[in-house]
PDB file of N, CA and C in Angstrom:
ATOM      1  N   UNK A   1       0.832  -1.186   0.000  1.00  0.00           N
ATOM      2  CA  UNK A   1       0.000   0.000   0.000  1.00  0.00           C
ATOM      3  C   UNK A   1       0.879   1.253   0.000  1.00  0.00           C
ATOM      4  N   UNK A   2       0.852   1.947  -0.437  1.00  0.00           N
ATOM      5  CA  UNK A   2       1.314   3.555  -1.030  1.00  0.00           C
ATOM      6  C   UNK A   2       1.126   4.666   0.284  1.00  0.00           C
ATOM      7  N   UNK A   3       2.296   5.101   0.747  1.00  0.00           N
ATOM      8  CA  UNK A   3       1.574   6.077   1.692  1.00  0.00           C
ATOM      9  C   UNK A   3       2.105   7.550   0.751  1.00  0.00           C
ATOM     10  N   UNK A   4       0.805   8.235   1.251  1.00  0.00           N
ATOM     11  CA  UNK A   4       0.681   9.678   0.608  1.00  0.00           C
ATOM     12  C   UNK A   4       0.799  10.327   2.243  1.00  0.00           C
ATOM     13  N   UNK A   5       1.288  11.870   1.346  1.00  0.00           N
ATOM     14  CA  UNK A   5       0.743  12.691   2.380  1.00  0.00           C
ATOM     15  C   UNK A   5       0.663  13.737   2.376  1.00  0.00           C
ATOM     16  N   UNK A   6      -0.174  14.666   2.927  1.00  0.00           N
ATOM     17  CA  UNK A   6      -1.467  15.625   2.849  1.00  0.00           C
ATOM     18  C   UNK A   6      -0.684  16.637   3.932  1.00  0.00           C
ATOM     19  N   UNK A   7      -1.321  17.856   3.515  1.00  0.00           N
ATOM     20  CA  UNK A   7      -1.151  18.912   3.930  1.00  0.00           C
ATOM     21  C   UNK A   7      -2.353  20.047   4.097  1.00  0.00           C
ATOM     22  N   UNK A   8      -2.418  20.468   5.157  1.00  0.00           N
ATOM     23  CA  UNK A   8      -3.856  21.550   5.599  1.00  0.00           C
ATOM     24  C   UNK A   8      -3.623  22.482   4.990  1.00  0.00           C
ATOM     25  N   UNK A   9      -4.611  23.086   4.412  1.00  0.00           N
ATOM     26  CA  UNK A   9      -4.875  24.317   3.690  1.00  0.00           C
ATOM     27  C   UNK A   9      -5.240  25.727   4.706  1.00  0.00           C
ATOM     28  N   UNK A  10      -5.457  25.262   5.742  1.00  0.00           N
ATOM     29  CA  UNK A  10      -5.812  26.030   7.679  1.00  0.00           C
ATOM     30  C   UNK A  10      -4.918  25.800   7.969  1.00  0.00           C
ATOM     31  N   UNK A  11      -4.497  25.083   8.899  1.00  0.00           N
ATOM     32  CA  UNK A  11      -3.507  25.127   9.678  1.00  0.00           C
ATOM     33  C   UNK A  11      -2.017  24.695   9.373  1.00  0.00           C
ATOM     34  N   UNK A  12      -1.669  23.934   8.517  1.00  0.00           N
ATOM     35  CA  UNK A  12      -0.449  23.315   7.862  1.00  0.00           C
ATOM     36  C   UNK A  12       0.006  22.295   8.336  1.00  0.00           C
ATOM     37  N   UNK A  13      -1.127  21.939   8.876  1.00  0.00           N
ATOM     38  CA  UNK A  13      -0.483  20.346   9.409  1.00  0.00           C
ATOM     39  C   UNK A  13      -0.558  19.407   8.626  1.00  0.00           C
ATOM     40  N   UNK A  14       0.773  19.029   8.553  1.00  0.00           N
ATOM     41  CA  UNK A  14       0.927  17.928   7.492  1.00  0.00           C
ATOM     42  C   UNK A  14       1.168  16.613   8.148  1.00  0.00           C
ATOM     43  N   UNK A  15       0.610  15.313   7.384  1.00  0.00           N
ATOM     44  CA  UNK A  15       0.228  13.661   8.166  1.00  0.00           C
ATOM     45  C   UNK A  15       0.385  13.379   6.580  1.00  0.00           C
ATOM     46  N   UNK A  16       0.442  11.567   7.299  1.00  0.00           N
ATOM     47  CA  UNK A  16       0.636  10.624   6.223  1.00  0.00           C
ATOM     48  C   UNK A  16      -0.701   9.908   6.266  1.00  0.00           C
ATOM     49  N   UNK A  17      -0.853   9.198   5.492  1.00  0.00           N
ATOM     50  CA  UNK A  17      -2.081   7.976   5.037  1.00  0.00           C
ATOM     51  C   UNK A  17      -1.629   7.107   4.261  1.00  0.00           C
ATOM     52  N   UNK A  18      -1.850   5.798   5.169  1.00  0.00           N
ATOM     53  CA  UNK A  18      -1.382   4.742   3.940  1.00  0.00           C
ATOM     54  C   UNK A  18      -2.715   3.944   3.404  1.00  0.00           C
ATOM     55  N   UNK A  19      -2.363   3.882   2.153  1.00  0.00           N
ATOM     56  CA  UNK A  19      -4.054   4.150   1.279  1.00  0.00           C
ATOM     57  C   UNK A  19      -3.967   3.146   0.147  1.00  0.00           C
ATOM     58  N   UNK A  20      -5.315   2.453   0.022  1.00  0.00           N
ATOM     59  CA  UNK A  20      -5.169   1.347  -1.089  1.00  0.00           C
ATOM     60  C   UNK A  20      -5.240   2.439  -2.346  1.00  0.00           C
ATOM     61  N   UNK A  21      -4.585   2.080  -3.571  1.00  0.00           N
ATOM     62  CA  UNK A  21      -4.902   3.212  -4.588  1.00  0.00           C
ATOM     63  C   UNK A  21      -6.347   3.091  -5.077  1.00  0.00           C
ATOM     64  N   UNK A  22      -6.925   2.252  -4.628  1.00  0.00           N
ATOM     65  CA  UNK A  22      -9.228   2.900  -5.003  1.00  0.00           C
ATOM     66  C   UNK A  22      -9.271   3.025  -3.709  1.00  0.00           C
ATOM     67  N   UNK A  23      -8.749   3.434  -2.643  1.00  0.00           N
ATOM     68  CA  UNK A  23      -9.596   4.659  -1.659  1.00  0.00           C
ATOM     69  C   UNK A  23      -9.786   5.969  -2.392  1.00  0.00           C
ATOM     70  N   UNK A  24     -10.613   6.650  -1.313  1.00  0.00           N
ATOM     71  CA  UNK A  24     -10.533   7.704  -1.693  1.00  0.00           C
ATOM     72  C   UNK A  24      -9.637   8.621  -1.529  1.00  0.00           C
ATOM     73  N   UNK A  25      -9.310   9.797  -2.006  1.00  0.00           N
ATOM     74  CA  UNK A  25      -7.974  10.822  -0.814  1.00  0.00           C
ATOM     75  C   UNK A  25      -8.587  11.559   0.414  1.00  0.00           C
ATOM     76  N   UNK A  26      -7.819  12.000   1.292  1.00  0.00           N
ATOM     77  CA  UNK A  26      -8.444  12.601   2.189  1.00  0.00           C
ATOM     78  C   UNK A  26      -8.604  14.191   2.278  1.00  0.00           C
ATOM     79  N   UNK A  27      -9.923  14.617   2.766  1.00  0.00           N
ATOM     80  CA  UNK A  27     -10.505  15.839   2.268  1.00  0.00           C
ATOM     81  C   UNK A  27     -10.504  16.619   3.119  1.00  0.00           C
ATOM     82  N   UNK A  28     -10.111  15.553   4.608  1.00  0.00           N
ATOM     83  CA  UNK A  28     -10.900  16.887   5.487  1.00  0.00           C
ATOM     84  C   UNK A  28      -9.604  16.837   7.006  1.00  0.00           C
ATOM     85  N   UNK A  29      -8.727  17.774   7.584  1.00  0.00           N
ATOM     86  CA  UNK A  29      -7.656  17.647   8.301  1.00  0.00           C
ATOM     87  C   UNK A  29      -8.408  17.382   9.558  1.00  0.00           C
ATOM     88  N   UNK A  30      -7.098  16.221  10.085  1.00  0.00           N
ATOM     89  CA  UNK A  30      -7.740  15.425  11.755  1.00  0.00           C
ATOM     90  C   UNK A  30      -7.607  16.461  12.693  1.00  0.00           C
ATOM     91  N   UNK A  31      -7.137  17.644  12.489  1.00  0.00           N
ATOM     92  CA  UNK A  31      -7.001  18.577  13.614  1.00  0.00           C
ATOM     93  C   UNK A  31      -8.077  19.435  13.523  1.00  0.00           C
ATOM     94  N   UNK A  32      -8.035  20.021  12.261  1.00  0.00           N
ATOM     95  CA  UNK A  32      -9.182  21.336  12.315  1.00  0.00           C
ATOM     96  C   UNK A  32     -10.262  21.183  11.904  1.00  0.00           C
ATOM     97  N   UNK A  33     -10.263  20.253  10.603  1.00  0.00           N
ATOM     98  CA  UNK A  33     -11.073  20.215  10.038  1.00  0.00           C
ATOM     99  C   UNK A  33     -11.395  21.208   8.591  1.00  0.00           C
ATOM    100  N   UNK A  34     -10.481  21.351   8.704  1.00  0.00           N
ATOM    101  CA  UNK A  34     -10.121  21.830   7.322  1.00  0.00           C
ATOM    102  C   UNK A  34      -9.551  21.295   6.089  1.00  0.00           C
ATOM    103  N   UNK A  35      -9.629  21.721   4.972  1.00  0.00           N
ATOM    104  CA  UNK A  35      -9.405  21.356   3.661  1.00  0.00           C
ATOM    105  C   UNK A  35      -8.099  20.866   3.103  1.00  0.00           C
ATOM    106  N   UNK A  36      -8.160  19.858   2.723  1.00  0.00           N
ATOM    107  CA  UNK A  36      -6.507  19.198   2.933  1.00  0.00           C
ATOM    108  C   UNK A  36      -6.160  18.976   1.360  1.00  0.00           C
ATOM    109  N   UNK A  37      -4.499  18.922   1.437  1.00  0.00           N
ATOM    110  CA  UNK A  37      -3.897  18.432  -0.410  1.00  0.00           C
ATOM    111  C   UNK A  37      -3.392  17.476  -0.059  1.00  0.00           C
ATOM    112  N   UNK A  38      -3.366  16.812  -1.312  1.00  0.00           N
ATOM    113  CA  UNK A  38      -2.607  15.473  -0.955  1.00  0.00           C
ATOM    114  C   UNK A  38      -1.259  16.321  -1.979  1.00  0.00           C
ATOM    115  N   UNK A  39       0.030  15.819  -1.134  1.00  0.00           N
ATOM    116  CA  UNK A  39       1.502  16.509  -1.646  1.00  0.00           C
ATOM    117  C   UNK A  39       2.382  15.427  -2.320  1.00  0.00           C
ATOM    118  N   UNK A  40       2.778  16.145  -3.811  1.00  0.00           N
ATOM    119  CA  UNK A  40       3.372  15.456  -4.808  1.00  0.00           C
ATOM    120  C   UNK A  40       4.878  15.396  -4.626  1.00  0.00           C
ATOM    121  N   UNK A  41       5.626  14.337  -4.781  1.00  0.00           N
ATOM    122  CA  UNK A  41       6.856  14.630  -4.550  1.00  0.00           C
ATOM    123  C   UNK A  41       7.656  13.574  -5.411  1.00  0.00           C
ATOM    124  N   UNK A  42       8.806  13.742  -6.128  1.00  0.00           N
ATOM    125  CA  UNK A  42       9.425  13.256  -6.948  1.00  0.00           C
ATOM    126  C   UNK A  42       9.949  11.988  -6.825  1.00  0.00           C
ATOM    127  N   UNK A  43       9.979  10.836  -8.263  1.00  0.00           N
ATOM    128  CA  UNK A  43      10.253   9.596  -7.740  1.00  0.00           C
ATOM    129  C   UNK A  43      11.709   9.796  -7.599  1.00  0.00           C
ATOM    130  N   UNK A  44      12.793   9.042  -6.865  1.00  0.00           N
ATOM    131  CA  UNK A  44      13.820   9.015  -7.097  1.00  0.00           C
ATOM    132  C   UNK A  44      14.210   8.355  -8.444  1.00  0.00           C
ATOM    133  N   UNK A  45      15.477   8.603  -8.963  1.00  0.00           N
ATOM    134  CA  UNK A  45      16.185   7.505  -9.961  1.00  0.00           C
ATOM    135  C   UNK A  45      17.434   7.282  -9.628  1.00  0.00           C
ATOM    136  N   UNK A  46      17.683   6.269  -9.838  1.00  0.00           N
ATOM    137  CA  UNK A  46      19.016   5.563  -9.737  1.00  0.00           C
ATOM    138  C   UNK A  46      19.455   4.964 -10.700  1.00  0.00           C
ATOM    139  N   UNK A  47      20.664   5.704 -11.417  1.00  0.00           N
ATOM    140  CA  UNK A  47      21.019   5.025 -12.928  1.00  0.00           C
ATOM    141  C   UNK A  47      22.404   4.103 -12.522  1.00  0.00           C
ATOM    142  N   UNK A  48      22.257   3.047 -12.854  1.00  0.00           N
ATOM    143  CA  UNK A  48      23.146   1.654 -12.985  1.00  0.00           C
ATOM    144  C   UNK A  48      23.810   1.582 -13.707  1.00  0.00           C
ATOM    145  N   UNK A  49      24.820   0.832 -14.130  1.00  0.00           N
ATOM    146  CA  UNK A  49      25.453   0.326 -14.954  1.00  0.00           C
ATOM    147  C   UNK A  49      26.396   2.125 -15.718  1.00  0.00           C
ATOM    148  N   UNK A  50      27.016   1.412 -16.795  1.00  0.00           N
ATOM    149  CA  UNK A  50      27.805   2.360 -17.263  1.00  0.00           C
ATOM    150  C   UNK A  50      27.539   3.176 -18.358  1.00  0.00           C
ATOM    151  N   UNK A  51      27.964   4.218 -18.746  1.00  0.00           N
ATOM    152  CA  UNK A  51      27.644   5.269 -19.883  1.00  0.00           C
ATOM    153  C   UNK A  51      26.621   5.837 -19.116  1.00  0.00           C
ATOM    154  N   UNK A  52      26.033   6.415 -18.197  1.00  0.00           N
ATOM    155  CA  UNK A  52      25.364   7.343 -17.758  1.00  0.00           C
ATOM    156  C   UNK A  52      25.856   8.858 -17.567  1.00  0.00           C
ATOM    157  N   UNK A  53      27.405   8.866 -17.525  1.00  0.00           N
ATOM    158  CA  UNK A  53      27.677   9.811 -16.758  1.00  0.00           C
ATOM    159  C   UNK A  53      28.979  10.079 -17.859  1.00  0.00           C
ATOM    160  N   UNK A  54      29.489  11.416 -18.539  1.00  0.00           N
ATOM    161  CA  UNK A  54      30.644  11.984 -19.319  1.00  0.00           C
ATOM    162  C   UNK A  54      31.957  11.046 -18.929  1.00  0.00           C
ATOM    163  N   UNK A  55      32.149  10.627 -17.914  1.00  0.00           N
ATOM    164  CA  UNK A  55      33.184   9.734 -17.290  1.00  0.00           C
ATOM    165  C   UNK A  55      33.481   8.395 -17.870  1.00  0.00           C
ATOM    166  N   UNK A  56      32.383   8.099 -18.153  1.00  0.00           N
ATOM    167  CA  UNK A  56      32.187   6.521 -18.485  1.00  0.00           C
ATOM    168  C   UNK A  56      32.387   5.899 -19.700  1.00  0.00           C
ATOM    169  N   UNK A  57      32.136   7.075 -20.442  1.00  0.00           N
ATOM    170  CA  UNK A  57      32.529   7.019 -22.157  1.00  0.00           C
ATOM    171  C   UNK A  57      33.309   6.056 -22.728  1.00  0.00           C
ATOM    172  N   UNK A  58      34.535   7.057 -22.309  1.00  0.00           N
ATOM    173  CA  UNK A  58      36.004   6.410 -22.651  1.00  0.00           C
ATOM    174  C   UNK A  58      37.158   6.567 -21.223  1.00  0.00           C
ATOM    175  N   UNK A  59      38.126   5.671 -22.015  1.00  0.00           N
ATOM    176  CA  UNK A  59      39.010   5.913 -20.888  1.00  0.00           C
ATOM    177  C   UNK A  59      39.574   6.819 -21.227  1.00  0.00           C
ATOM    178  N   UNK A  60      40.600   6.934 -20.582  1.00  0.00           N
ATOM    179  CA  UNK A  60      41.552   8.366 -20.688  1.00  0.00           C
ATOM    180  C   UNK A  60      42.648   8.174 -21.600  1.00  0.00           C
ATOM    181  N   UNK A  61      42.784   6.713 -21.543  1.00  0.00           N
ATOM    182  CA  UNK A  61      44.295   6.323 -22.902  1.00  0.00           C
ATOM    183  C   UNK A  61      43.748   6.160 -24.220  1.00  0.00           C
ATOM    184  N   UNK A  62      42.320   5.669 -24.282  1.00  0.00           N
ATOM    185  CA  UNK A  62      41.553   5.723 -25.861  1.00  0.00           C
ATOM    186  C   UNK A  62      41.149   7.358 -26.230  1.00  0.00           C
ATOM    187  N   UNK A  63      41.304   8.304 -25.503  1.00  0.00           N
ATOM    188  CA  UNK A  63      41.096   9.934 -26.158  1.00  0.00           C
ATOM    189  C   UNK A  63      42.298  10.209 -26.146  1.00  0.00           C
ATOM    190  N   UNK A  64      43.405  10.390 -25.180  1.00  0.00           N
ATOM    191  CA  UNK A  64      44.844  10.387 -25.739  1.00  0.00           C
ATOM    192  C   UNK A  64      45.472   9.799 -26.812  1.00  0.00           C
ATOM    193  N   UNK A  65      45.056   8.738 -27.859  1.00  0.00           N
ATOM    194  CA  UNK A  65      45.378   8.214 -28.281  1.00  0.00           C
ATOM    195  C   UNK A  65      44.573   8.410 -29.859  1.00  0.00           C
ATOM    196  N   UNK A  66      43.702   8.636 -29.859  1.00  0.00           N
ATOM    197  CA  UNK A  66      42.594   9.358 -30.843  1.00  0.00           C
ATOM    198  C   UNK A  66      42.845  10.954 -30.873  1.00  0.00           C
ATOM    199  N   UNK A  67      43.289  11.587 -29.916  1.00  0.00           N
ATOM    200  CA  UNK A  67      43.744  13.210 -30.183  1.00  0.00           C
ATOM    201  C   UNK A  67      45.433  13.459 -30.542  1.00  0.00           C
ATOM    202  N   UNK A  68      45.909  12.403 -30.540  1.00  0.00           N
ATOM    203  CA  UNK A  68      47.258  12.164 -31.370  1.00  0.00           C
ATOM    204  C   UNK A  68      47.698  12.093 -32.336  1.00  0.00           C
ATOM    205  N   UNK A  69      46.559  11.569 -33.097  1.00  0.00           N
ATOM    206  CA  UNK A  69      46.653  11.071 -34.492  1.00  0.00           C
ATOM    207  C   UNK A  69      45.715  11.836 -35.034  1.00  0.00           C
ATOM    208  N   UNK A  70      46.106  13.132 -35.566  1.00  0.00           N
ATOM    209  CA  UNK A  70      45.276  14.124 -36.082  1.00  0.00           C
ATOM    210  C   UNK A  70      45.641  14.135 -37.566  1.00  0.00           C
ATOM    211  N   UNK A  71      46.775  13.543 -38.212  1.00  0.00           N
ATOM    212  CA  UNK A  71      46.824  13.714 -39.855  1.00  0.00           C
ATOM    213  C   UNK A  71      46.682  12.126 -40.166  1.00  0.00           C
ATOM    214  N   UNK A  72      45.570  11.607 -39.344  1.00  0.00           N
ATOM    215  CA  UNK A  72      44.871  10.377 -40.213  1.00  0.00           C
ATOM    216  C   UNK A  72      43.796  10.727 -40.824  1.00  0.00           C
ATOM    217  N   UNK A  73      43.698   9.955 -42.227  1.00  0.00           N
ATOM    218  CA  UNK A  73      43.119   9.939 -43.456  1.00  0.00           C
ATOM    219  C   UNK A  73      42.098   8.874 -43.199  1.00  0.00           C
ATOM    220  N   UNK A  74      40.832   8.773 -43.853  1.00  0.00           N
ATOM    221  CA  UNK A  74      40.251   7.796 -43.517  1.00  0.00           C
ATOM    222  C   UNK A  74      40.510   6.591 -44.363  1.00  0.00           C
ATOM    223  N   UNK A  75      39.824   5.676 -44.113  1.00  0.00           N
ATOM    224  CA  UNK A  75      40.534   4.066 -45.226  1.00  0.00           C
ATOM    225  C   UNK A  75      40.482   4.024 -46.653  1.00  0.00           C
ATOM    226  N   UNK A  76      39.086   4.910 -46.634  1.00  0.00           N
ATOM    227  CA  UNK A  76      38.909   5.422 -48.373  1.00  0.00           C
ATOM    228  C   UNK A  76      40.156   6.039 -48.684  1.00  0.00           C
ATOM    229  N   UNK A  77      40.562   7.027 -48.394  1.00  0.00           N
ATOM    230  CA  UNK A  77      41.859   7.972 -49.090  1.00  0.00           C
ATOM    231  C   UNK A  77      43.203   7.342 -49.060  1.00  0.00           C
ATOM    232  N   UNK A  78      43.316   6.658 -47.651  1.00  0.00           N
ATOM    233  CA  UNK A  78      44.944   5.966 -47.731  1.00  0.00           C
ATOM    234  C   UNK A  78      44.706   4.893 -48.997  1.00  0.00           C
ATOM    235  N   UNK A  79      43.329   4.494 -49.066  1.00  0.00           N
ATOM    236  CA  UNK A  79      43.635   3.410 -49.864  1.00  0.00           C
ATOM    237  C   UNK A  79      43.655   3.628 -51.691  1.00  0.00           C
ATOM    238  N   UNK A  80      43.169   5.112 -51.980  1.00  0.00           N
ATOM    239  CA  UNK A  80      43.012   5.668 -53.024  1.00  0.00           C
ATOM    240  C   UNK A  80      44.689   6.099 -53.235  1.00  0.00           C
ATOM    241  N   UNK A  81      45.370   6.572 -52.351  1.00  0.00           N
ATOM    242  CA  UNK A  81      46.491   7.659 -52.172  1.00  0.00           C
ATOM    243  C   UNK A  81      47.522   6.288 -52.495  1.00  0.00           C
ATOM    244  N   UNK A  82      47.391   4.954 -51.949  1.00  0.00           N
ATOM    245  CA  UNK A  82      48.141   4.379 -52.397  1.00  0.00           C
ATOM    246  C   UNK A  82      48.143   3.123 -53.467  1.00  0.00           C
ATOM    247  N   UNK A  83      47.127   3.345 -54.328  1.00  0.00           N
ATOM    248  CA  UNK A  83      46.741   2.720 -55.571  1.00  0.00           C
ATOM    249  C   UNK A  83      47.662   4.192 -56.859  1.00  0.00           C
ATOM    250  N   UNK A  84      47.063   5.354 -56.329  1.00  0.00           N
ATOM    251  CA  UNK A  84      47.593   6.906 -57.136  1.00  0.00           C
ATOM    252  C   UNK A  84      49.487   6.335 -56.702  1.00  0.00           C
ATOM    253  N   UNK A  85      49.593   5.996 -55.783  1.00  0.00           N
ATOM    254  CA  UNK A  85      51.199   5.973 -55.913  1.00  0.00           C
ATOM    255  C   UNK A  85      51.676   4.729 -56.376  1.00  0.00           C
ATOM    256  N   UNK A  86      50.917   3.624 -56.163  1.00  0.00           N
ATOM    257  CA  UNK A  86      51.509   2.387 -56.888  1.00  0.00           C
ATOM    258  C   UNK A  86      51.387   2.886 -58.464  1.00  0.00           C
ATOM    259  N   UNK A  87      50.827   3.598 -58.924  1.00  0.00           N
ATOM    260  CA  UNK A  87      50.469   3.560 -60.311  1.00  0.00           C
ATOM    261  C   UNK A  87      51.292   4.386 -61.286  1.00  0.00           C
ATOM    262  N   UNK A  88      51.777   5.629 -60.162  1.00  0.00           N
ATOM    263  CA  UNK A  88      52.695   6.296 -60.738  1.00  0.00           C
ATOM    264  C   UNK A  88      53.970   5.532 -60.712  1.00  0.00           C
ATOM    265  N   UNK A  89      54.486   4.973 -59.300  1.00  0.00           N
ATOM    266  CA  UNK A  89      55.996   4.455 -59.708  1.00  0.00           C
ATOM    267  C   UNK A  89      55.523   3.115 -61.027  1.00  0.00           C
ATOM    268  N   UNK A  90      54.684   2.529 -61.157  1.00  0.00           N
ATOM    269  CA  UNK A  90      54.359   1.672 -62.237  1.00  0.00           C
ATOM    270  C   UNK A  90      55.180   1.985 -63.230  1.00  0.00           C
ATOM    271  N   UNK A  91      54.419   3.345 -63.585  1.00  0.00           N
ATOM    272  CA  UNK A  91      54.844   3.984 -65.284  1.00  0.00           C
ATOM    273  C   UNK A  91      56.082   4.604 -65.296  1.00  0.00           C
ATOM    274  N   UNK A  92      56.398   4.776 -63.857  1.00  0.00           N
ATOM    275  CA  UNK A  92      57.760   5.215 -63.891  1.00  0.00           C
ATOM    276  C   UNK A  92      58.807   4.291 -64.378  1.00  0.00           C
ATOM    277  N   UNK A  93      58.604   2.828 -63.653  1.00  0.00           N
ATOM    278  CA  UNK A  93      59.664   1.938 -64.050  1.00  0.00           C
ATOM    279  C   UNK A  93      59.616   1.708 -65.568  1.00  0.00           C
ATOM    280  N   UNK A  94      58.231   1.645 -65.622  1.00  0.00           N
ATOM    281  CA  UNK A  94      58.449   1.262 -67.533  1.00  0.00           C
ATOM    282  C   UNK A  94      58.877   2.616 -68.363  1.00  0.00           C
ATOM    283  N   UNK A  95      58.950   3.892 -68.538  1.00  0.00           N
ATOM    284  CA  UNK A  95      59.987   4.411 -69.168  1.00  0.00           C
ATOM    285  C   UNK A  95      61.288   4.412 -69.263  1.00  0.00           C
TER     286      UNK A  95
END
């Protein structure tokens, strides 16, 4: 069972109720008799496991190691760049 809890709109006395969820809420405060809220309050979360948090990403030797190698080409071009150079020394040897 779920406990809620309520707050006087008169006096501010605030109580709990533990309540099947098809009761009704409670309307009326045990002190005064006045007009009561039932008070909303946030679920917690708890995130598990990893990649939640900027930390978790990467390590610290895989970005050192990726911000090092700044005049890499991607596989397309090295592999274009060295078909363009096999092809030139080619025609070179045969003149």
């Amino acid at each position: 069972m779920p406990l809620y809890e309520y707050q006087c709109q008169e006096c501010g006395l605030r109580f709990e109720r533990r309540q099947h969820f098809t009761d009704q809420p409670v309307t009326v405060c045990p002190e005064c008799e006045g007009p009561v809220v039932r008070l909303i309050h946030p679920a917690g979360i708890i995130f598990k496991g990893s990649g939640f948090y900027v930390t978790d990403n990467r390590s610290k030797s895989s970005t050192a190691v990726a911000g090092s190698r700044k005049d890499d080409k991607p596989a397309e071009e090295k592999s274009a760049a060295k078909t363009e150079t096999g092809a030139s020394a080619a025609s070179d040897s045969k003149t």
